[in-house]
PDB file of N, CA and C in Angstrom:
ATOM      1  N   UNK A   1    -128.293 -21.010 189.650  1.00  0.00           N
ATOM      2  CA  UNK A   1    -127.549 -22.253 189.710  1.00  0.00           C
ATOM      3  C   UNK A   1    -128.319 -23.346 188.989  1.00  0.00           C
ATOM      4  N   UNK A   2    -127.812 -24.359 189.114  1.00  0.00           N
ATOM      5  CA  UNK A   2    -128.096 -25.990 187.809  1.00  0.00           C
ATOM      6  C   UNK A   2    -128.184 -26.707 189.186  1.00  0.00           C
ATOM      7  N   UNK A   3    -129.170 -27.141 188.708  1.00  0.00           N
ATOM      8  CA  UNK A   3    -128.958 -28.513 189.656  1.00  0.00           C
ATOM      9  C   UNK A   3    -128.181 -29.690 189.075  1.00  0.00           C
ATOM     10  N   UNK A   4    -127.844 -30.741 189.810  1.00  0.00           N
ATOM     11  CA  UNK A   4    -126.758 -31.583 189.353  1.00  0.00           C
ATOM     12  C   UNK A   4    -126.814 -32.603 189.898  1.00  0.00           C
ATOM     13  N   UNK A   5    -126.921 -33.835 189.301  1.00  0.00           N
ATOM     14  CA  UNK A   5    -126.934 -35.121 190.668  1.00  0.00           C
ATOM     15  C   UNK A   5    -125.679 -35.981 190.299  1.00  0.00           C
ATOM     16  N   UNK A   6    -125.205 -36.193 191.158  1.00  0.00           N
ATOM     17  CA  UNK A   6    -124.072 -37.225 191.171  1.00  0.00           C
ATOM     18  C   UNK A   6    -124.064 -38.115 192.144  1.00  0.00           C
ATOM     19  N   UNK A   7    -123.312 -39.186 191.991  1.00  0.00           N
ATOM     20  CA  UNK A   7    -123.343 -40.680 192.288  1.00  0.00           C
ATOM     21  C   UNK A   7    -122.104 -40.660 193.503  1.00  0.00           C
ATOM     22  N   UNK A   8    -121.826 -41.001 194.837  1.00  0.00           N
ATOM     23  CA  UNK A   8    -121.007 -41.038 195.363  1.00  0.00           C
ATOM     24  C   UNK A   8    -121.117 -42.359 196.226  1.00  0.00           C
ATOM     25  N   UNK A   9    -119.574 -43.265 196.616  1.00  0.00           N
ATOM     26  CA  UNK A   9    -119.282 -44.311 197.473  1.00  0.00           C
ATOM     27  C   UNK A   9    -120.198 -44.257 198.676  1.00  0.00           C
ATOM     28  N   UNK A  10    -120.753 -44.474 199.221  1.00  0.00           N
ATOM     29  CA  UNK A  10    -121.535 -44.841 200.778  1.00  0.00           C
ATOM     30  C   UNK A  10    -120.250 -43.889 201.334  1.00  0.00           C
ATOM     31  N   UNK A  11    -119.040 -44.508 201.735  1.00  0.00           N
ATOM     32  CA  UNK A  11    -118.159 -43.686 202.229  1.00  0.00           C
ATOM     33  C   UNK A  11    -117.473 -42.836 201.998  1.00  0.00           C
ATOM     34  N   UNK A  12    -117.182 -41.953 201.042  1.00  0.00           N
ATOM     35  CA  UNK A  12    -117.300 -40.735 200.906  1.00  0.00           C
ATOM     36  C   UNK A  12    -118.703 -39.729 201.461  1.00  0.00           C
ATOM     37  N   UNK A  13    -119.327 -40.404 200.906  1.00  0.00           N
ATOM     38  CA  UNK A  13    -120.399 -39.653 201.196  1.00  0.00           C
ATOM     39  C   UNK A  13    -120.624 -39.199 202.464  1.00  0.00           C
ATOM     40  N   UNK A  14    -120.707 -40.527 203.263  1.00  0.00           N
ATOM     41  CA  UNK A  14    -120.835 -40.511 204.965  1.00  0.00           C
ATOM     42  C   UNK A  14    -119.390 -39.451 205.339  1.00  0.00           C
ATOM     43  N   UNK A  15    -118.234 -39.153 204.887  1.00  0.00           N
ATOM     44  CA  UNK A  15    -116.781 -38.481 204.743  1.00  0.00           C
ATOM     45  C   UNK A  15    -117.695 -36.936 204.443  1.00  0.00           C
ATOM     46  N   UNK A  16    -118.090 -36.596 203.515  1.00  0.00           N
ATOM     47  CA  UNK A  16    -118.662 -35.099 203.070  1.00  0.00           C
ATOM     48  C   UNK A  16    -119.229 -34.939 204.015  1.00  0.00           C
ATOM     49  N   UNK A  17    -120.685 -35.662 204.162  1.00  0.00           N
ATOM     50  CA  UNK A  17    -121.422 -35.069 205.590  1.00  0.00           C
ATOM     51  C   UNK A  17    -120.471 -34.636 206.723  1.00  0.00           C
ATOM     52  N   UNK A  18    -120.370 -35.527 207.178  1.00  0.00           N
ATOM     53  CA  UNK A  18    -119.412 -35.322 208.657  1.00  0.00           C
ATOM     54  C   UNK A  18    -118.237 -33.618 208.317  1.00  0.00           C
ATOM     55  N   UNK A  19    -117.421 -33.724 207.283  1.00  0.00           N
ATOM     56  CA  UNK A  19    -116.981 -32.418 207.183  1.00  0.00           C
ATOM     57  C   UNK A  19    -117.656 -31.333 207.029  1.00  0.00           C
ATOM     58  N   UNK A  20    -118.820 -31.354 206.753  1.00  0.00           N
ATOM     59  CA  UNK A  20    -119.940 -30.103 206.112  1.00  0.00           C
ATOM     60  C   UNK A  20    -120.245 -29.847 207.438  1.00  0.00           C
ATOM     61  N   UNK A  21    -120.484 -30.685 208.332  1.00  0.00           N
ATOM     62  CA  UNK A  21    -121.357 -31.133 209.638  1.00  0.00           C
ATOM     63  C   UNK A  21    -119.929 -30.089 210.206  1.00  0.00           C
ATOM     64  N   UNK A  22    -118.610 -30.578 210.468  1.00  0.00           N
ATOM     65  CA  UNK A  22    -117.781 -29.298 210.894  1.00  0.00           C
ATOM     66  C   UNK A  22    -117.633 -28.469 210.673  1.00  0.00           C
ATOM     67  N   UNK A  23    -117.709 -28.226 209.061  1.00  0.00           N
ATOM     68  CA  UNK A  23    -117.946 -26.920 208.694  1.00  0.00           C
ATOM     69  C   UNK A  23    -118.525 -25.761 208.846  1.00  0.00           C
ATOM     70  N   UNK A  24    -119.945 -26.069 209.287  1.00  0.00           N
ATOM     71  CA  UNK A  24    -120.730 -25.630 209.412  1.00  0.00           C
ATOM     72  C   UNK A  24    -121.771 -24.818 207.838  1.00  0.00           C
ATOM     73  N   UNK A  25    -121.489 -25.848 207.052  1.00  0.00           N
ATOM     74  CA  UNK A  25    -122.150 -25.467 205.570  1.00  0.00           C
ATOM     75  C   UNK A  25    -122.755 -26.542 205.027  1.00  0.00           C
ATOM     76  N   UNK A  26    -123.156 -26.454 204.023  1.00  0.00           N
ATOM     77  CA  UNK A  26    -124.064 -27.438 203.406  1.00  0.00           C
ATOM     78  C   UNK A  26    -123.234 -28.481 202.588  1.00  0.00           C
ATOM     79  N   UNK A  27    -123.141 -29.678 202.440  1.00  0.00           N
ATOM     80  CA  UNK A  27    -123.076 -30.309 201.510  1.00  0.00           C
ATOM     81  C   UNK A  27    -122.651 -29.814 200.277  1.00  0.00           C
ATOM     82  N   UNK A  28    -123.757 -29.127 199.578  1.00  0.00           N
ATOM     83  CA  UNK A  28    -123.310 -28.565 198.379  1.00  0.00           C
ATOM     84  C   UNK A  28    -122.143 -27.272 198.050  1.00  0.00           C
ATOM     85  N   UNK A  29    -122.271 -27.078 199.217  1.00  0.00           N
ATOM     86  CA  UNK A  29    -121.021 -25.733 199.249  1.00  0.00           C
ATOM     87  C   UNK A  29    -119.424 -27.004 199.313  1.00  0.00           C
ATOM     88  N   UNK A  30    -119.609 -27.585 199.723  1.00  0.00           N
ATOM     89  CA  UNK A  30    -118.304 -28.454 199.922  1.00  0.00           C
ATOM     90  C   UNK A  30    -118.026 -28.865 198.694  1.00  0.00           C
ATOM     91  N   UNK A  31    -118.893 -29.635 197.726  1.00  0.00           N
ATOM     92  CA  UNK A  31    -119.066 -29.797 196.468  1.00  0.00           C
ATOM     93  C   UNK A  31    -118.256 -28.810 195.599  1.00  0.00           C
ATOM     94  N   UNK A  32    -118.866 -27.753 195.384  1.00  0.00           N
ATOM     95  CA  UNK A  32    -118.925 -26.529 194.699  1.00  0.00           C
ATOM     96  C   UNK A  32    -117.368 -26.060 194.893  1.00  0.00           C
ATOM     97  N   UNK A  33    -117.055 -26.284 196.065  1.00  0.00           N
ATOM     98  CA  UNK A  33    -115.657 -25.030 196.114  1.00  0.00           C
ATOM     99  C   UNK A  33    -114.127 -26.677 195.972  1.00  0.00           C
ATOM    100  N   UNK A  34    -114.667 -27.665 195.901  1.00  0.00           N
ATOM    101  CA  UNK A  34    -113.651 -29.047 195.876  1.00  0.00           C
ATOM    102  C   UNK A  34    -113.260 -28.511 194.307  1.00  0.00           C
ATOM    103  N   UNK A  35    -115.033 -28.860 193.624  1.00  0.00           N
ATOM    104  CA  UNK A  35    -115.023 -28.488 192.516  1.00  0.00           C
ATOM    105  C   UNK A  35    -114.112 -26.980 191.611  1.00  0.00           C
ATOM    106  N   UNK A  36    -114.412 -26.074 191.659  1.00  0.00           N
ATOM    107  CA  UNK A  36    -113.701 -25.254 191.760  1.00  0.00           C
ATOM    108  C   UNK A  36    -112.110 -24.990 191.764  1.00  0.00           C
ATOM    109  N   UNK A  37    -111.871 -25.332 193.114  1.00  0.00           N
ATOM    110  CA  UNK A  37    -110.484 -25.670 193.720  1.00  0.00           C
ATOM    111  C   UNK A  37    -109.584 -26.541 192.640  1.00  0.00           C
ATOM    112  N   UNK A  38    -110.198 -27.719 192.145  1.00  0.00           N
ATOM    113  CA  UNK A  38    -110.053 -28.881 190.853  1.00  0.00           C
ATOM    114  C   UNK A  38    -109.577 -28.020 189.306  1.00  0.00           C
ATOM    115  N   UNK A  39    -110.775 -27.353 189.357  1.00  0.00           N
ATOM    116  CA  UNK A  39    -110.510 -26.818 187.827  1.00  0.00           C
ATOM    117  C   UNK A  39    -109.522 -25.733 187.747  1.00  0.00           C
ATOM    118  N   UNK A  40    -109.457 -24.430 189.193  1.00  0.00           N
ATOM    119  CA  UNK A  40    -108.527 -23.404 189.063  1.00  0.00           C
ATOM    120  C   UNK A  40    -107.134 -24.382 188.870  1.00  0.00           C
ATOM    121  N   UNK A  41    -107.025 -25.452 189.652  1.00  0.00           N
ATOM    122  CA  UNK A  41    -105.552 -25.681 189.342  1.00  0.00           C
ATOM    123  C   UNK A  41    -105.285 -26.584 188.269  1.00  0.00           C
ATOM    124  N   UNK A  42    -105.891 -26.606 187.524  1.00  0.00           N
ATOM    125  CA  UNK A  42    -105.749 -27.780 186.105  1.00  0.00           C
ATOM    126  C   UNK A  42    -105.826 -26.200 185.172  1.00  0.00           C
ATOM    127  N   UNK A  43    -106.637 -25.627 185.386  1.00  0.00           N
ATOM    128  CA  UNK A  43    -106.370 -23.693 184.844  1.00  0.00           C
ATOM    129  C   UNK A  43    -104.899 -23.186 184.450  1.00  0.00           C
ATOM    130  N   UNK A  44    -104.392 -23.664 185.984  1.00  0.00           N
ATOM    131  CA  UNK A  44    -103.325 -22.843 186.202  1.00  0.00           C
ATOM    132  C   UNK A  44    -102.157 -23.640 185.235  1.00  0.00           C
ATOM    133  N   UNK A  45    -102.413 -25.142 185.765  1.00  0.00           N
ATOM    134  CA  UNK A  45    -101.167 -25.840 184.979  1.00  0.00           C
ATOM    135  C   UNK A  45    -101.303 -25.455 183.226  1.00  0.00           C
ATOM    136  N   UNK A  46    -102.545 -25.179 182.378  1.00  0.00           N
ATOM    137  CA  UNK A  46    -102.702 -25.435 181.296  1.00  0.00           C
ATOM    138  C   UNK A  46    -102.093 -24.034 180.713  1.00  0.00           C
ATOM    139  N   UNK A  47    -102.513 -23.089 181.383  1.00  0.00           N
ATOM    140  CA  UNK A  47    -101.704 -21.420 181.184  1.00  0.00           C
ATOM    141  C   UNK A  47    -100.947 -21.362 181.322  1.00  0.00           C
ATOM    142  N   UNK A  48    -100.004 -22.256 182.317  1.00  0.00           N
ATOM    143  CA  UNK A  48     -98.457 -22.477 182.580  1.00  0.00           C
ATOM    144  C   UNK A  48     -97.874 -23.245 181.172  1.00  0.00           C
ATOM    145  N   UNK A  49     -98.276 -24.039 181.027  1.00  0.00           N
ATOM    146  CA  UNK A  49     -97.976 -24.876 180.007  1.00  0.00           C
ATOM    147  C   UNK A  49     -97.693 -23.610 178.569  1.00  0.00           C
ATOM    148  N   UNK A  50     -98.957 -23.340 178.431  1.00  0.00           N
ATOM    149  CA  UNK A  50     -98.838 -22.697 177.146  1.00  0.00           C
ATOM    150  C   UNK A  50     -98.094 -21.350 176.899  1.00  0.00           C
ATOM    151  N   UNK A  51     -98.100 -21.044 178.177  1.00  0.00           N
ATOM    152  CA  UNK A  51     -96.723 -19.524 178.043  1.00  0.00           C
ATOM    153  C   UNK A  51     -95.492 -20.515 177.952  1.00  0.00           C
ATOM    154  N   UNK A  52     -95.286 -21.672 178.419  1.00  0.00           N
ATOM    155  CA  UNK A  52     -93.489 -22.073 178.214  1.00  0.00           C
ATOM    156  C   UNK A  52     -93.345 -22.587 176.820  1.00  0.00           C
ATOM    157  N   UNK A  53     -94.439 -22.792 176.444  1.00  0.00           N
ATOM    158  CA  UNK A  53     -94.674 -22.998 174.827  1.00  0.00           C
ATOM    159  C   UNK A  53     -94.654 -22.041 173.611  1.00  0.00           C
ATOM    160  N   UNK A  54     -95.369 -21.049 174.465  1.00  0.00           N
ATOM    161  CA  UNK A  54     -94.707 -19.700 173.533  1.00  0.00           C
ATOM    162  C   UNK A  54     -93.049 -19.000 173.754  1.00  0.00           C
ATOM    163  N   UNK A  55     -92.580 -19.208 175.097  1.00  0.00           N
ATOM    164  CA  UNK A  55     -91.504 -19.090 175.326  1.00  0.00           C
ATOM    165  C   UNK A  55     -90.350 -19.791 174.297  1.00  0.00           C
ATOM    166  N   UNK A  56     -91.069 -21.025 174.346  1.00  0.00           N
ATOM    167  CA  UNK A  56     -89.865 -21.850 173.651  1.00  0.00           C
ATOM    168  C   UNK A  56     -90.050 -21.345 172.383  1.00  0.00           C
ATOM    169  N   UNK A  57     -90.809 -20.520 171.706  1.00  0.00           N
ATOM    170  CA  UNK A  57     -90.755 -20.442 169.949  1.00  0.00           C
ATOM    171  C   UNK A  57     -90.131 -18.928 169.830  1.00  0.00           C
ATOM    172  N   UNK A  58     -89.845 -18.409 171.294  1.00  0.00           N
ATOM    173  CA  UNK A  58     -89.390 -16.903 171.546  1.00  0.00           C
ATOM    174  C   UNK A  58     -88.212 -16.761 170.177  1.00  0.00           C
ATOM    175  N   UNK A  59     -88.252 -15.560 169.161  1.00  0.00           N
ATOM    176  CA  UNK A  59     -86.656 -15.274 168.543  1.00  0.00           C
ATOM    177  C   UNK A  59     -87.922 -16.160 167.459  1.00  0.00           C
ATOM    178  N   UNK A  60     -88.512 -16.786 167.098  1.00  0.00           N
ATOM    179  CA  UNK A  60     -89.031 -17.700 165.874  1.00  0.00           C
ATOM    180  C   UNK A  60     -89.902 -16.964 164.591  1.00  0.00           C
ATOM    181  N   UNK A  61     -90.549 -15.743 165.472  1.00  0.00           N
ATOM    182  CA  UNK A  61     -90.970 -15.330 164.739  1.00  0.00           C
ATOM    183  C   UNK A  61     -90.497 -14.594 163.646  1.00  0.00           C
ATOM    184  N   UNK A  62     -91.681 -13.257 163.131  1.00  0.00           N
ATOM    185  CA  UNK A  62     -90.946 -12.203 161.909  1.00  0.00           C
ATOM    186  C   UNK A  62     -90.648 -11.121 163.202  1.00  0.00           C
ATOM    187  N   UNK A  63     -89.371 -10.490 162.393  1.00  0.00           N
ATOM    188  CA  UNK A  63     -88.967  -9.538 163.338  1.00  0.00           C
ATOM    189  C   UNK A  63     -89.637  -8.506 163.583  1.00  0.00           C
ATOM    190  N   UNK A  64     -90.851  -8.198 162.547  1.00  0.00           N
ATOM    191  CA  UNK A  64     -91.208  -7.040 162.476  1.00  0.00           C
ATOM    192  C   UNK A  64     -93.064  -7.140 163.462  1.00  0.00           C
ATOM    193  N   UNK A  65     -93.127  -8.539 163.800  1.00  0.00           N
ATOM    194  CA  UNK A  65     -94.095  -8.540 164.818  1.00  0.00           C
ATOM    195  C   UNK A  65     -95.104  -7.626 165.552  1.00  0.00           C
ATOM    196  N   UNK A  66     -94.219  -7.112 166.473  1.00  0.00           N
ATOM    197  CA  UNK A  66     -94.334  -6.424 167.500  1.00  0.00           C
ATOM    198  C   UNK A  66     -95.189  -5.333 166.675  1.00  0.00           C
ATOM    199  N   UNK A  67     -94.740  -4.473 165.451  1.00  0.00           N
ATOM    200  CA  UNK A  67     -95.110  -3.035 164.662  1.00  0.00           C
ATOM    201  C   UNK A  67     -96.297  -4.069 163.848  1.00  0.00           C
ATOM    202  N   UNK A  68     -96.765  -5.566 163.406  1.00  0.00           N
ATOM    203  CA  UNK A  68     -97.745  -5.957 162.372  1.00  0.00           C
ATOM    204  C   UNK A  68     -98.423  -6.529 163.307  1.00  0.00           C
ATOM    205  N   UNK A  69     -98.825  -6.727 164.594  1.00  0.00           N
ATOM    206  CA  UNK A  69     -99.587  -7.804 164.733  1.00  0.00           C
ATOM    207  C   UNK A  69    -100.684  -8.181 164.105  1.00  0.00           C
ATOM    208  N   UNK A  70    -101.781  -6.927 164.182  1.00  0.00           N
ATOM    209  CA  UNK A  70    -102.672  -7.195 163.647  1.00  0.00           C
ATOM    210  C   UNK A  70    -102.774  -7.698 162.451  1.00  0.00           C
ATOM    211  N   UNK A  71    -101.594  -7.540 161.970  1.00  0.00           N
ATOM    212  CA  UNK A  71    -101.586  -7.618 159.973  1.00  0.00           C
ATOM    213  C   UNK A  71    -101.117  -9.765 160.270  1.00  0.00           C
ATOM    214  N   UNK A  72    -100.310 -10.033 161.507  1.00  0.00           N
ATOM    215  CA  UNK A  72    -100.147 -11.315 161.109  1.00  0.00           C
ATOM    216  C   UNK A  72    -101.134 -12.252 161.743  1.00  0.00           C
ATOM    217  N   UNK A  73    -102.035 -11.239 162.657  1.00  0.00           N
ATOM    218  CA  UNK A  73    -103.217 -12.534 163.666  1.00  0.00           C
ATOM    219  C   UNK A  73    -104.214 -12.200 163.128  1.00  0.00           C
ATOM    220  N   UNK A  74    -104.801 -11.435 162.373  1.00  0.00           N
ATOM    221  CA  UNK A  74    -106.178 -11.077 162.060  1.00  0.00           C
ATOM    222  C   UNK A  74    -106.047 -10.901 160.466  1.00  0.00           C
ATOM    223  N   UNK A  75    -104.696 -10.929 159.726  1.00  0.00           N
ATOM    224  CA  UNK A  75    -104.601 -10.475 158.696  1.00  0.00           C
ATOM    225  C   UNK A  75    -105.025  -9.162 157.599  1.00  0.00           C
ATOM    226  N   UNK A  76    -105.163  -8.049 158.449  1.00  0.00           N
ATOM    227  CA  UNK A  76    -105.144  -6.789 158.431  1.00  0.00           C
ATOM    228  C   UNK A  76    -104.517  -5.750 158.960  1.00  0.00           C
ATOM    229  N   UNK A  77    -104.608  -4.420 158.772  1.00  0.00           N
ATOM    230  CA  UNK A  77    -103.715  -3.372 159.412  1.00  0.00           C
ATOM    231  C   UNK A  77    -104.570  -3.281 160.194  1.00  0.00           C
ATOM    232  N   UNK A  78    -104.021  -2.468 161.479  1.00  0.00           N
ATOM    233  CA  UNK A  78    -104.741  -1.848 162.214  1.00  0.00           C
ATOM    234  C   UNK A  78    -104.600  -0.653 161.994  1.00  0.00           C
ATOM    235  N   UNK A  79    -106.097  -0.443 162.843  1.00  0.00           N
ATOM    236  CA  UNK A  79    -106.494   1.344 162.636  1.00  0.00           C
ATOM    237  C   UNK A  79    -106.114   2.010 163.377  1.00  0.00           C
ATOM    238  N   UNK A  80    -104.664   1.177 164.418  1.00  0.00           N
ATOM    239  CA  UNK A  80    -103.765   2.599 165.150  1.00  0.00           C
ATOM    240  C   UNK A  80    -102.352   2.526 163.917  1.00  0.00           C
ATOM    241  N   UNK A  81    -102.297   1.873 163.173  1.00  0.00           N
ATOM    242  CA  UNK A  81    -101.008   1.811 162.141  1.00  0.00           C
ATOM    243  C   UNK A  81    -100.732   3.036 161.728  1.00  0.00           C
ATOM    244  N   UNK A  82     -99.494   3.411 161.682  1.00  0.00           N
ATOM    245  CA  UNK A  82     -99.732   5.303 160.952  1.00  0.00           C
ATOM    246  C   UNK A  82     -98.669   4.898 159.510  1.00  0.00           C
TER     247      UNK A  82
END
């Protein structure tokens, strides 16, 4: 792990303790999994986002896609092509 220092309100702070204190965990575990918790769902919205984005260009492409990919994302054949 990294250590990390951050700056928090008097009251929050005195707010974390007291829940950790019910918790029965440390401070930094409360941190860690808020944290966490934060990014999986900003994750989730951004992967959501970008499949309805490919959705919407669905039918846009070349028809023949599916049989070239490699030839249109990497700009080569592939070596399962027969």
């Amino acid at each position: 792990m990294v250590r990390t220092q951050i700056y928090l309100p008097e009251d929050l702070k005195l707010q974390l303790q007291a829940y950790a204190q019910r918790e029965d965990v440390p401070v930094s575990e409360i941190i860690r999994r808020s944290v966490r918790k934060e990014i999986s769902k900003k994750a989730r919205v951004n992967a959501g986002s970008m499949l309805l984005k490919l959705a919407s260009k669905a039918g846009k492409g070349p028809k023949d896609l599916s049989g070239n990919f490699f030839e249109y994302a990497y700009g080569k054949k592939s070596s399962y092509a027969k």
